[in-house]
Each structure stands twice: as structure tokens, then as C-alpha cells.
N, C-alpha and C. Protein backbone atom coordinates (compact mmCIF):
# COMPACT_ATOMS: atom_id res chain seq x y z
N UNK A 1 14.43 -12.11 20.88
CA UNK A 1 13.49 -11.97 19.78
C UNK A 1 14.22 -12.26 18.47
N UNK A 2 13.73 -13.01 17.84
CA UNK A 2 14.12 -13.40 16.32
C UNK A 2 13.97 -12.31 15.28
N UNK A 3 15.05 -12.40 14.69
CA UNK A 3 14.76 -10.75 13.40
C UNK A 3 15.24 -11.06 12.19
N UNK A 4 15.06 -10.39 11.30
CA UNK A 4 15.06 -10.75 9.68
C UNK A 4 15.48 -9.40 8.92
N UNK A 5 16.70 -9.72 8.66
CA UNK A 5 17.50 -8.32 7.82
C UNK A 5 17.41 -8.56 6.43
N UNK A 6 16.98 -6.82 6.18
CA UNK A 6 16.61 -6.59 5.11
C UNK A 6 17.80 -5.37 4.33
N UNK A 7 17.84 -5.08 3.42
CA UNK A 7 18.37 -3.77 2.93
C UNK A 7 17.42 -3.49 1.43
N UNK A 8 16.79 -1.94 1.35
CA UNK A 8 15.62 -2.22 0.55
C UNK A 8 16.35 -0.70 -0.23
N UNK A 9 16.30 -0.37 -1.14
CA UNK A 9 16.88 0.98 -1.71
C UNK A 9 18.26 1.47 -0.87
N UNK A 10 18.97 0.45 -0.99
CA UNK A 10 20.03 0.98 -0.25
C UNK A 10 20.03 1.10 1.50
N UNK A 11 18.87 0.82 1.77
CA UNK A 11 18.58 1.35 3.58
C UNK A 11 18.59 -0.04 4.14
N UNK A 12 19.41 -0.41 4.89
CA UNK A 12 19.11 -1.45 6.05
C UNK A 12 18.43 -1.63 7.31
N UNK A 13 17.43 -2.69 7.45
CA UNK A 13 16.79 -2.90 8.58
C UNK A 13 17.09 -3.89 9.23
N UNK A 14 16.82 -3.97 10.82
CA UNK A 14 16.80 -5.46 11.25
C UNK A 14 15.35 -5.20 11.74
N UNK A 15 14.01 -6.38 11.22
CA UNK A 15 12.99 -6.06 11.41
C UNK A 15 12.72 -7.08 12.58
N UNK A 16 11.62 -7.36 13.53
CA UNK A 16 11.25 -8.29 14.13
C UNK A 16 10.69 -8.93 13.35
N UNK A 17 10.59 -10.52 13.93
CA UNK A 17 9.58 -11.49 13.61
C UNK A 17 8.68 -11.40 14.79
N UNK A 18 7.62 -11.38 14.33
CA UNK A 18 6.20 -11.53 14.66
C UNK A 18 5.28 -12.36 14.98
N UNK A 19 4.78 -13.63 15.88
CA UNK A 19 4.15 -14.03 15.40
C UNK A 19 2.50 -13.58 15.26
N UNK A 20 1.92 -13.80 14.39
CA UNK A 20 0.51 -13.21 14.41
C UNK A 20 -0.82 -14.31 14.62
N UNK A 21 0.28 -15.42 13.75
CA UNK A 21 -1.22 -16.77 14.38
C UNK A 21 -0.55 -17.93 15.22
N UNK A 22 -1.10 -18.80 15.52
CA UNK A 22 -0.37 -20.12 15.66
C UNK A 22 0.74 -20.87 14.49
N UNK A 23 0.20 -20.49 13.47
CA UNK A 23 0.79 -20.88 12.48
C UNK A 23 1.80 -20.01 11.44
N UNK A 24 2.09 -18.78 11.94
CA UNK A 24 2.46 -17.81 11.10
C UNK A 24 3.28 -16.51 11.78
N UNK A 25 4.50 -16.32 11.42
CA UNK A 25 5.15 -15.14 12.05
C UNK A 25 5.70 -14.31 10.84
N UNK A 26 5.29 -12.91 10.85
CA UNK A 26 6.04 -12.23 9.89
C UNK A 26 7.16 -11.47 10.24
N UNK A 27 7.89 -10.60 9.61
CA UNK A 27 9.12 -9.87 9.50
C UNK A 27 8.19 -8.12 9.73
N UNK A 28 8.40 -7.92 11.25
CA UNK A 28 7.72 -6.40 10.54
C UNK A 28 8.42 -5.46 10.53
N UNK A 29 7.63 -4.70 9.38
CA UNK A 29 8.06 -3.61 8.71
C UNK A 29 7.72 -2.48 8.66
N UNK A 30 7.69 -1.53 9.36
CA UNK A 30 6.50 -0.83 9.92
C UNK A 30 7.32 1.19 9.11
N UNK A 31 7.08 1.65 7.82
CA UNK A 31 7.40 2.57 7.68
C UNK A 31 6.97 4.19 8.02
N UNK A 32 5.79 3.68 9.29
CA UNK A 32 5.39 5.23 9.85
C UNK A 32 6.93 5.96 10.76
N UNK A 33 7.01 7.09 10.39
CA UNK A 33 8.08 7.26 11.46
C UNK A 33 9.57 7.40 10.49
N UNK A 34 9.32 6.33 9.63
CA UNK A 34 11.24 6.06 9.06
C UNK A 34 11.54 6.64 7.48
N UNK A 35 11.85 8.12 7.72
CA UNK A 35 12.24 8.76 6.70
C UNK A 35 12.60 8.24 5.41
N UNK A 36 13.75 8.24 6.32
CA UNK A 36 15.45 7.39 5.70
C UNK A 36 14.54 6.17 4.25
N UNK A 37 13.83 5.25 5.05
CA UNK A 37 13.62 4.06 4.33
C UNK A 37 12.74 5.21 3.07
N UNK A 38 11.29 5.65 3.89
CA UNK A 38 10.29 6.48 2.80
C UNK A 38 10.67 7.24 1.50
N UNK A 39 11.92 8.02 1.83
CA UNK A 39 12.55 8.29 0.68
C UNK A 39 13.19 7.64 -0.10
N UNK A 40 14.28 6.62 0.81
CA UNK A 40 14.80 5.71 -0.50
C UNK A 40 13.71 5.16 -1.47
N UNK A 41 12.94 4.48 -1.07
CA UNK A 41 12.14 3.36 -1.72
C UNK A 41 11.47 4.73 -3.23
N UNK A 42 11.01 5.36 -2.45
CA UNK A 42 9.83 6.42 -3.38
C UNK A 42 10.86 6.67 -4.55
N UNK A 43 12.31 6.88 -4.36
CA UNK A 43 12.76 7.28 -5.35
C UNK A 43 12.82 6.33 -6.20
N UNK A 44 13.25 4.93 -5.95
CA UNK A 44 13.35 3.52 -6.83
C UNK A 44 11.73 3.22 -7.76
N UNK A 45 10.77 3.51 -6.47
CA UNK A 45 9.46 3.08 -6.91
C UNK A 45 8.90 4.10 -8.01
N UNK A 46 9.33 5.36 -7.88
CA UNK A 46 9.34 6.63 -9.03
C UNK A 46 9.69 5.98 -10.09
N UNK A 47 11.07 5.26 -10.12
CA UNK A 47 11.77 4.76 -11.43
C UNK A 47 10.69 3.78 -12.35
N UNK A 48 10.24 3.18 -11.94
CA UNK A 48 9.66 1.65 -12.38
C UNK A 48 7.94 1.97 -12.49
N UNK A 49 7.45 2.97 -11.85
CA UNK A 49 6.01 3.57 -12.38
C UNK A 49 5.91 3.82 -13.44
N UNK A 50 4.50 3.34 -14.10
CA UNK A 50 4.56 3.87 -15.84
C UNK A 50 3.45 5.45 -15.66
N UNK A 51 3.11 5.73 -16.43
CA UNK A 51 2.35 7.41 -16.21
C UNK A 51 1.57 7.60 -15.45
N UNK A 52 1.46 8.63 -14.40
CA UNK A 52 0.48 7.80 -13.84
C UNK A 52 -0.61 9.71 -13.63
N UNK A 53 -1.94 9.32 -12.93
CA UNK A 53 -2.62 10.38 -12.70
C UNK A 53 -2.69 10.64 -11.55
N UNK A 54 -3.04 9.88 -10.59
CA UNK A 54 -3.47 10.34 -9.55
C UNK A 54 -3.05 8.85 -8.70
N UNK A 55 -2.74 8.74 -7.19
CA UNK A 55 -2.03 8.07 -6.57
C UNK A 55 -3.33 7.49 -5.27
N UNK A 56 -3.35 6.33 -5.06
CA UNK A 56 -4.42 6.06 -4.29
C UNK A 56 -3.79 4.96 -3.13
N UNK A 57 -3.71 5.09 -2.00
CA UNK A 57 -3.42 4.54 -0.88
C UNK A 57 -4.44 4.01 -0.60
N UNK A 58 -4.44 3.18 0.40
CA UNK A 58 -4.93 2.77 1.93
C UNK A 58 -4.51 3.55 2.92
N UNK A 59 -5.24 3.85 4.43
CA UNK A 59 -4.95 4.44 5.33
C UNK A 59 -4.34 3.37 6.09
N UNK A 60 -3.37 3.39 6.78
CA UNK A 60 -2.57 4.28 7.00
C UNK A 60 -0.87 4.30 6.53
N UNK A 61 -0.80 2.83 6.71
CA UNK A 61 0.86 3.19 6.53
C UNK A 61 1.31 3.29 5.14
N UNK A 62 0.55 3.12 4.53
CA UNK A 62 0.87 3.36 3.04
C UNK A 62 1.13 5.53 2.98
N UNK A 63 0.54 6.10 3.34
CA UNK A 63 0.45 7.28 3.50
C UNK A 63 1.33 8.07 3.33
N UNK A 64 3.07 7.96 4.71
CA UNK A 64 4.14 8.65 3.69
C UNK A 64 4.57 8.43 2.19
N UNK A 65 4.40 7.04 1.93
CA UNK A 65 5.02 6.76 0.78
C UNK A 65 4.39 7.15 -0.37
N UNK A 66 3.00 6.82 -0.67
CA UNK A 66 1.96 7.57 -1.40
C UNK A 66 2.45 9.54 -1.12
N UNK A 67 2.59 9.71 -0.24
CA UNK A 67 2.89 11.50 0.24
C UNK A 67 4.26 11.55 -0.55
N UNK A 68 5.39 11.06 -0.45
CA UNK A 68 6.64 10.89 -0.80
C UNK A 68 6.70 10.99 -2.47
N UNK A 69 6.07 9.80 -2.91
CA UNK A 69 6.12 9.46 -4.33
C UNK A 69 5.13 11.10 -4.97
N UNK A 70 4.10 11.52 -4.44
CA UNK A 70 3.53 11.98 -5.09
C UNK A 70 4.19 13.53 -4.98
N UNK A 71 4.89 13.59 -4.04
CA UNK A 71 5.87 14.85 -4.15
C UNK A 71 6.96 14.69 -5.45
N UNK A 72 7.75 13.48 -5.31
CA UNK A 72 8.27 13.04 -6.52
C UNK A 72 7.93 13.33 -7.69
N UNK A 73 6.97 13.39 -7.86
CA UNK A 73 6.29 13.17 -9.21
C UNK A 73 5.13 14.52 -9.32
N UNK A 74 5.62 15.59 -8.32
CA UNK A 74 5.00 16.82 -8.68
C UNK A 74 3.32 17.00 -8.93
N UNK A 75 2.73 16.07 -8.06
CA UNK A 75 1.46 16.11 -7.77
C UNK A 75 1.37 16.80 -6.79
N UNK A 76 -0.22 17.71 -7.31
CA UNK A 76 -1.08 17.91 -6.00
C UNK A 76 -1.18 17.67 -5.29
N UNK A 77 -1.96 16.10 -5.22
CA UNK A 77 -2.62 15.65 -4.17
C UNK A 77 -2.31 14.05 -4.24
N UNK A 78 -2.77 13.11 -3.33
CA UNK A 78 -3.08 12.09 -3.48
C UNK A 78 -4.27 11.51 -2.87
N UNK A 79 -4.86 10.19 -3.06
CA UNK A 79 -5.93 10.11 -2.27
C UNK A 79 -5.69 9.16 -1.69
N UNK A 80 -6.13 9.02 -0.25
CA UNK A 80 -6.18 8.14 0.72
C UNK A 80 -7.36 7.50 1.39
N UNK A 81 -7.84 6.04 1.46
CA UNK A 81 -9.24 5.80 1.21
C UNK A 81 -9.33 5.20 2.76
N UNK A 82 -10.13 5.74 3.59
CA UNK A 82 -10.04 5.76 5.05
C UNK A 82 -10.42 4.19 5.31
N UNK A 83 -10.14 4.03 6.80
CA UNK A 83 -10.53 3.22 7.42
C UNK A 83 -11.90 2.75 7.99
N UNK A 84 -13.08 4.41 8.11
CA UNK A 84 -13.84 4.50 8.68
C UNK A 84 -15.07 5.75 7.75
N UNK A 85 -16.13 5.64 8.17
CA UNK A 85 -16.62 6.42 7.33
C UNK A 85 -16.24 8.21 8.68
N UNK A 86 -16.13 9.14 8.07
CA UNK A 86 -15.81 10.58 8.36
C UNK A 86 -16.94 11.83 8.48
N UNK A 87 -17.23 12.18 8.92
CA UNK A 87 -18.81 12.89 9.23
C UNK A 87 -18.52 13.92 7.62
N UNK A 88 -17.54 13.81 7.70
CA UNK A 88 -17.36 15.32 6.41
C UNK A 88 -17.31 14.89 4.67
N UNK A 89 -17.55 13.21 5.04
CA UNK A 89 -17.70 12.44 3.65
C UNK A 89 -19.22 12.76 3.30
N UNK A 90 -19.33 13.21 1.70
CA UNK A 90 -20.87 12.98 1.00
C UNK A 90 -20.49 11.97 0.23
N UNK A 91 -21.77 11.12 0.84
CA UNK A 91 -21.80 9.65 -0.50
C UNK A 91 -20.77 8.98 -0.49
N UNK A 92 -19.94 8.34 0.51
CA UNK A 92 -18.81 7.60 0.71
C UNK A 92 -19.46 6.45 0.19
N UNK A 93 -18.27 5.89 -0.43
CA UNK A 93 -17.89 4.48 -0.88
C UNK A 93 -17.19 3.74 -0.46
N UNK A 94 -18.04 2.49 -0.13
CA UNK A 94 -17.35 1.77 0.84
C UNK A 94 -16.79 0.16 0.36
N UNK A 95 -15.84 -0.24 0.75
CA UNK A 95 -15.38 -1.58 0.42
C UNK A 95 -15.32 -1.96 2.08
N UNK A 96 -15.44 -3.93 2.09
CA UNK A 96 -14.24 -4.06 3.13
C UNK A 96 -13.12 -5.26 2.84
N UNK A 97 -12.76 -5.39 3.75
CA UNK A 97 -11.02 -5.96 3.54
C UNK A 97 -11.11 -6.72 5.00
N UNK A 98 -10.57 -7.67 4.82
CA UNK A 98 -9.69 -8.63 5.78
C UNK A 98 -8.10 -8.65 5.56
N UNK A 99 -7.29 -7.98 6.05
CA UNK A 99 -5.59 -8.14 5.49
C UNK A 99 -5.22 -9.03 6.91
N UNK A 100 -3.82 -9.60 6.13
CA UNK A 100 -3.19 -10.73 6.94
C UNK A 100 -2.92 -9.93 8.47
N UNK A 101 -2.51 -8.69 8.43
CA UNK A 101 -1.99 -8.19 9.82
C UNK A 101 -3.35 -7.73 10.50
N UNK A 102 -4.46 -6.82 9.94
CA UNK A 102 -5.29 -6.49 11.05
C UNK A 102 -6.43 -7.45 11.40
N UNK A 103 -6.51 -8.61 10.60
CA UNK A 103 -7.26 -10.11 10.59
C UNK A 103 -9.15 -10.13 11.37
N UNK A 104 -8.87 -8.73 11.15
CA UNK A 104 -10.83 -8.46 11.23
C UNK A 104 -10.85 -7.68 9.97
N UNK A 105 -12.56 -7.75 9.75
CA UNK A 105 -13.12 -7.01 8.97
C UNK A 105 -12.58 -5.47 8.92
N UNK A 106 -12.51 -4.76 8.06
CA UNK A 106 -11.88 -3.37 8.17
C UNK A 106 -12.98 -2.35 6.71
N UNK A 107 -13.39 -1.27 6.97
CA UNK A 107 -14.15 -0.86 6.07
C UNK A 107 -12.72 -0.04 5.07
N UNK A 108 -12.76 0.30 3.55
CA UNK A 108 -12.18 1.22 3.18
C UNK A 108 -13.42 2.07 2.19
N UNK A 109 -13.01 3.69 2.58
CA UNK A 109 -13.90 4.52 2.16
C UNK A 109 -13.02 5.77 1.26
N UNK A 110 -14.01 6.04 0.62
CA UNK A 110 -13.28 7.08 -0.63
C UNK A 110 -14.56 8.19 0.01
N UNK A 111 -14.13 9.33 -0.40
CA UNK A 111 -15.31 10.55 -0.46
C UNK A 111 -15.83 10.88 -1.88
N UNK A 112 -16.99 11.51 -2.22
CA UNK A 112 -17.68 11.35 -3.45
C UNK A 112 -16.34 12.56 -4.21
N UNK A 113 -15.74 13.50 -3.69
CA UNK A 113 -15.11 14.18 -3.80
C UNK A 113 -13.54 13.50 -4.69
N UNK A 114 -13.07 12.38 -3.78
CA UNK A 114 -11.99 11.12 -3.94
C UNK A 114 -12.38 10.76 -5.63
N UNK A 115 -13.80 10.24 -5.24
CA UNK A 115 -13.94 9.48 -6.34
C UNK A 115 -14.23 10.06 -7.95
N UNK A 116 -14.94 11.68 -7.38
CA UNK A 116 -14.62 12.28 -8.65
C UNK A 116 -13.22 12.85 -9.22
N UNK A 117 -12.39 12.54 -8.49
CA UNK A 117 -10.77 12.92 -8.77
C UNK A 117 -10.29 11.55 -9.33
N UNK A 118 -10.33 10.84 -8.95
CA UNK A 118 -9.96 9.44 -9.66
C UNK A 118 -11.00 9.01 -11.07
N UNK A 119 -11.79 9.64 -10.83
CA UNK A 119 -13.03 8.83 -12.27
C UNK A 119 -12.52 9.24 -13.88
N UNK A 120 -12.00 7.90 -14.61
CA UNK A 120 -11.14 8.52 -15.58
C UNK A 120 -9.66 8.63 -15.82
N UNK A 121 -9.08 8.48 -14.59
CA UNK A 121 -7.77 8.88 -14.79
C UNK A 121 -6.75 7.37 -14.40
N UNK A 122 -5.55 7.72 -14.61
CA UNK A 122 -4.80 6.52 -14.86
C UNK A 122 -4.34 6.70 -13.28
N UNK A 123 -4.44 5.46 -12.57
CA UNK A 123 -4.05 5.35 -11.05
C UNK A 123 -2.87 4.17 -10.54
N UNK A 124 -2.17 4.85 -10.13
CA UNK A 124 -1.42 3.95 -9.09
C UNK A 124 -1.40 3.75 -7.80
N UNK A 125 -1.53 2.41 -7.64
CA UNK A 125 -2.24 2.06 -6.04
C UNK A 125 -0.95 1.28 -5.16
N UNK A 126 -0.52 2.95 -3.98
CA UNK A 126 0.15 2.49 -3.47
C UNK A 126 0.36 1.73 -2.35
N UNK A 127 1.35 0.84 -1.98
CA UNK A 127 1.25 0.44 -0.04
C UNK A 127 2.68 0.21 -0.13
N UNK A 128 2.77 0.18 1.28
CA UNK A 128 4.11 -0.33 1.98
C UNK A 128 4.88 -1.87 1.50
N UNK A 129 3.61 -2.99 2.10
CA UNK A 129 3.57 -4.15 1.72
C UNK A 129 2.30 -4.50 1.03
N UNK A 130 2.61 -5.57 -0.07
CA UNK A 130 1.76 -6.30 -0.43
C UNK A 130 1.93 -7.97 -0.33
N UNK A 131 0.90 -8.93 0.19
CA UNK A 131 0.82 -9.95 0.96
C UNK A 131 -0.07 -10.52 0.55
N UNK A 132 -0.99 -10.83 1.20
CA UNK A 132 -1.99 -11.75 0.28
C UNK A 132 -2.89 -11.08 -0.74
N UNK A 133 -2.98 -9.67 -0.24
CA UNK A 133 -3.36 -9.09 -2.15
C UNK A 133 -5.02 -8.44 -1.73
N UNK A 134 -5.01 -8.80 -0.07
CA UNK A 134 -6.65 -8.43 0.17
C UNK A 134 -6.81 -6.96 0.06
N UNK A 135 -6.47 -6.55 0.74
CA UNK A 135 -6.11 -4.76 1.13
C UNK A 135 -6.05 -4.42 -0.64
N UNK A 136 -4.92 -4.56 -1.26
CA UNK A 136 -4.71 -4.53 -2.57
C UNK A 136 -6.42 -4.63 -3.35
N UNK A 137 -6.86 -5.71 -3.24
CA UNK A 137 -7.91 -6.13 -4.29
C UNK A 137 -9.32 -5.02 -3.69
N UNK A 138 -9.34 -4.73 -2.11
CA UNK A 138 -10.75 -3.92 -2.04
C UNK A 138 -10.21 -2.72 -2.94
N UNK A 139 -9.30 -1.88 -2.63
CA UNK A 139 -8.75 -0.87 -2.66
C UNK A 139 -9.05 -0.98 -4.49
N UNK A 140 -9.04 -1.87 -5.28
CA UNK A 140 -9.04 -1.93 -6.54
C UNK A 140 -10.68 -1.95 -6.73
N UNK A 141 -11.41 -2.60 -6.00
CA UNK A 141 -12.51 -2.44 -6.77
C UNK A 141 -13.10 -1.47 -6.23
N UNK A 142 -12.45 -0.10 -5.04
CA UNK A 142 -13.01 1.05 -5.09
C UNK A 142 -13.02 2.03 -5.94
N UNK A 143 -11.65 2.02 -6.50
CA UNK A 143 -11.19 2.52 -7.87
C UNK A 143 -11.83 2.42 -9.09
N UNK A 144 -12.26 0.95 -9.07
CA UNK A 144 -12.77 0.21 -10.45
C UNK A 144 -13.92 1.19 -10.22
N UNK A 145 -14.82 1.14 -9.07
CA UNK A 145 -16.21 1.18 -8.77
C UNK A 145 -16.41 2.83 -9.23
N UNK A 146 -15.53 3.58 -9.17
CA UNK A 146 -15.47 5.11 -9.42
C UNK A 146 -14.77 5.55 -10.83
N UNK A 147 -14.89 4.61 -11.30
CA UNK A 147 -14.38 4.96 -12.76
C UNK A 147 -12.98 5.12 -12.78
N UNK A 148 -11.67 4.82 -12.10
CA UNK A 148 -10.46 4.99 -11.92
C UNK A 148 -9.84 4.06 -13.34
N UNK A 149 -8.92 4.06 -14.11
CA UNK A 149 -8.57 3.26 -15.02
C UNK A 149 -7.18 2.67 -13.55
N UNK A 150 -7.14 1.47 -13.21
CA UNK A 150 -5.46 1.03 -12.64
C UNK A 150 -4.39 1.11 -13.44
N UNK A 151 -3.48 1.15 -13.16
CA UNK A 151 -2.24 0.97 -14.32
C UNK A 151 -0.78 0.75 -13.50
N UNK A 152 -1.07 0.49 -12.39
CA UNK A 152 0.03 0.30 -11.42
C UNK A 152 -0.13 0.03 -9.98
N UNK A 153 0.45 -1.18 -9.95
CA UNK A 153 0.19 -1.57 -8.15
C UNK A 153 1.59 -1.86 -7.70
N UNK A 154 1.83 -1.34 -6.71
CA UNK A 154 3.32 -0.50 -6.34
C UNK A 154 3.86 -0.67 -5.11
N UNK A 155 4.54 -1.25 -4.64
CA UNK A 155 4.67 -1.60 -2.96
C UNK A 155 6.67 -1.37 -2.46
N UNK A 156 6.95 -1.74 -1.74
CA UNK A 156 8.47 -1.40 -1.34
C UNK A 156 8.33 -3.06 -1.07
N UNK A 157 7.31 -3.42 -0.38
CA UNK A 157 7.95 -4.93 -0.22
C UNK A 157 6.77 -6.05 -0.91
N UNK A 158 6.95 -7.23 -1.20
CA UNK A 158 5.79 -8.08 -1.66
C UNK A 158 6.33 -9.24 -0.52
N UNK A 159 5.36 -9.92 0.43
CA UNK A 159 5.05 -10.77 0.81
C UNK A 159 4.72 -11.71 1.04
N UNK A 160 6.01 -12.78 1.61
CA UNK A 160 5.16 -14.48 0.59
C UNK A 160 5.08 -14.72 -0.52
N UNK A 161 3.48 -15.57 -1.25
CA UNK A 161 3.61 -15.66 -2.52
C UNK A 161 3.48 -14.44 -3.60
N UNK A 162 3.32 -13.22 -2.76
CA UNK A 162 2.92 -11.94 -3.71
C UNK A 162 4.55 -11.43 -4.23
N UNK A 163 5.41 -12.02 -3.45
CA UNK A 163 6.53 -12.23 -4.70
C UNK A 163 6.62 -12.83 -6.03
N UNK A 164 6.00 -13.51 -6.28
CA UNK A 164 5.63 -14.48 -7.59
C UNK A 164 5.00 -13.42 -8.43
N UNK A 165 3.93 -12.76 -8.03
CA UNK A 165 3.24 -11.66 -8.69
C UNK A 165 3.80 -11.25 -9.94
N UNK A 166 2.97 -10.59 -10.82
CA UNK A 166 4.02 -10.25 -11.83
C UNK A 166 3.26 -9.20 -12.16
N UNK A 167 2.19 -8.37 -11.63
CA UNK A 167 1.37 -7.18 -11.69
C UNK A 167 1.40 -6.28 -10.61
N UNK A 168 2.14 -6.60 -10.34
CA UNK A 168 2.63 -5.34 -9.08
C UNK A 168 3.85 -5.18 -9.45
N UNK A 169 4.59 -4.35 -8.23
CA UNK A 169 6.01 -3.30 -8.36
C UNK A 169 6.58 -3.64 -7.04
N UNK A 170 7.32 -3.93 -7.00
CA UNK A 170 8.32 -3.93 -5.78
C UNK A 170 9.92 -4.05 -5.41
N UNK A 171 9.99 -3.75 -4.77
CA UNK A 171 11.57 -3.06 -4.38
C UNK A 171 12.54 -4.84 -3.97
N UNK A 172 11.62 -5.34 -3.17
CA UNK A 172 12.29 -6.71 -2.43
C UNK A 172 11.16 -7.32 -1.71
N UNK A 173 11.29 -8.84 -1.90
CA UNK A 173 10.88 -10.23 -1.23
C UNK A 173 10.72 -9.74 0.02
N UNK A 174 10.06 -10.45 0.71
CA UNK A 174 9.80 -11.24 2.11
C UNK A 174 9.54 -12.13 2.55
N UNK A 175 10.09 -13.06 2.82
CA UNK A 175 10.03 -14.00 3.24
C UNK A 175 8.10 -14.44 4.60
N UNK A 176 7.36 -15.06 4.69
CA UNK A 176 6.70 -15.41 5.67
C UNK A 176 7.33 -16.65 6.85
N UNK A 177 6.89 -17.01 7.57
CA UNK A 177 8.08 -17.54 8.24
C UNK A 177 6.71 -18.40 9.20
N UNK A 178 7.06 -19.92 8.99
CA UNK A 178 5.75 -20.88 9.24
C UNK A 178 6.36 -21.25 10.68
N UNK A 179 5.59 -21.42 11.77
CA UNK A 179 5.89 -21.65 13.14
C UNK A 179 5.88 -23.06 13.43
């Protein structure tokens, strides 16, 4: 198996390559599970955040790190905007998303609860990776849609051309890798 070394806050990986289409293999990076990496990064990604209010993920792997950072930074809570609607949501809000890795339709949902915690306040929207920016962009106009002001889009890695980016945050490149 082909692999692609990284070192991201000080932490070294050797990740697999992937392929996911005919045409396309990525480097994965998968931070459920890996402490070590979750803390380094949160502390770097702490550094380079401008003020922020309240912290807004995607489910799922964005989750320690959003959990991590927002311990950092002596928050409450953070919010995490599901995959699916939840019997215990009132008045969920729904986006959907196509991202490069789960390559179907995917719903993301806030609770009316979510969205009155975000309405107003200055947000940073975290993930693991950012890549083609889909996941990123629903996740923004759930925010937008609930009155959230953005003020930070925040990742450990950017992907492809979302290295070029210059409105996001990130720790280190990734390379995509054409078959």
C-alpha cells in the first residue's frame, strides 16, 4: 500500500493513500481515535483563531477537535450539526452536502436549540480537513441561515486546491494524488 508522510503540530503520520474514484486517491487522515495528533493541532489552531463565540462542527470527525479547541478556549459547549435528523430535534434545520469522501448526498442538521445559541454570535467553523469546501460551504449557510456572524474557518489540514485558500486556517497542505 502506498502512503504519504505527514508531520502536522509536531506529530508524525504515515497516512494511506486511498483510492476513492477511478481518477483520484487521497492521503487518509482519519483523527477519531488519535489523541496525540487532536491535541497538538487544537493547540496551534487556538493560536491563529481570532475571537471567537461559539464553535460549530460537522458530525463526525471534526468532533474531538471542535471538543479539544473548545476546552482550550474555556467554552461550554460547542455545536455539532448532525448527519441525520434526531427524534429529540424541534424545528431542525437542514442543509445537504456532497463531500469528496462520503460522495452521496448527506443531510446536515442544527436543533432550533443549536441555532438559538449560534444566532448573533461570532463562530468558528471547525473540521479536520478541508477539500473541496462542500461540507465547509453547507455547514456555512446553516450558520448564515440562523443568524450566526462566521469569522473563522479552521481545519488541521486543507486539501488540494483548498490550500490556495486564503479564508480558512490550517496547520498543513495535502497533497491529492491523480491515478
Amino acid at each position: 500500500m502506498d502512503t504519504y508522510n505527514i508531520e502536522v503540530a509536531g506529530v508524525k503520520r504515515k497516512l494511506p493513500v486511498i483510492k476513492i474514484s477511478n481518477d483520484l486517491s487521497i492521503a487518509s487522515f482519519v483523527i477519531l481515535g488519535d489523541t496525540e495528533m487532536v491535541c497538538a493541532s487544537a493547540i496551534e489552531i487556538v493560536k491563529r483563531l481570532p475571537e471567537v463565540d461559539v464553535l460549530v462542527t460537522a458530525e463526525a470527525k471534526g468532533i474531538p477537535l471542535a471538543f479539544e479547541i473548545s476546552r482550550l478556549l474555556k467554552m461550554k459547549k460547542y455545536i455539532v450539526a448532525r448527519k441525520s435528523i434526531k427524534p429529540y430535534m424541534d424545528s431542525p434545520i437542514i442543509d445537504e452536502v456532497v463531500s469528496i469522501t462520503t460522495q452521496k448526498k448527506q443531510l446536515l442538521v442544527l436543533d432550533e436549540q443549536d441555532a438559538l445559541d449560534i444566532k448573533g454570535k461570532r463562530v468558528a467553523l471547525i473540521d479536520d480537513v478541508i477539500s473541496t469546501g462542500e461540507s465547509l460551504s453547507a455547514i456555512e449557510r446553516l450558520v448564515e441561515s440562523v443568524g450566526g456572524i462566521i469569522v473563522a474557518r479552521a481545519a488541521i489540514l486543507a486539501e488540494g486546491d483548498a490550500s490556495d485558500r486564503d479564508d480558512i486556517i490550517f496547520l498543513k497542505a495535502l497533497p491529492l494524488f491523480k491515478n
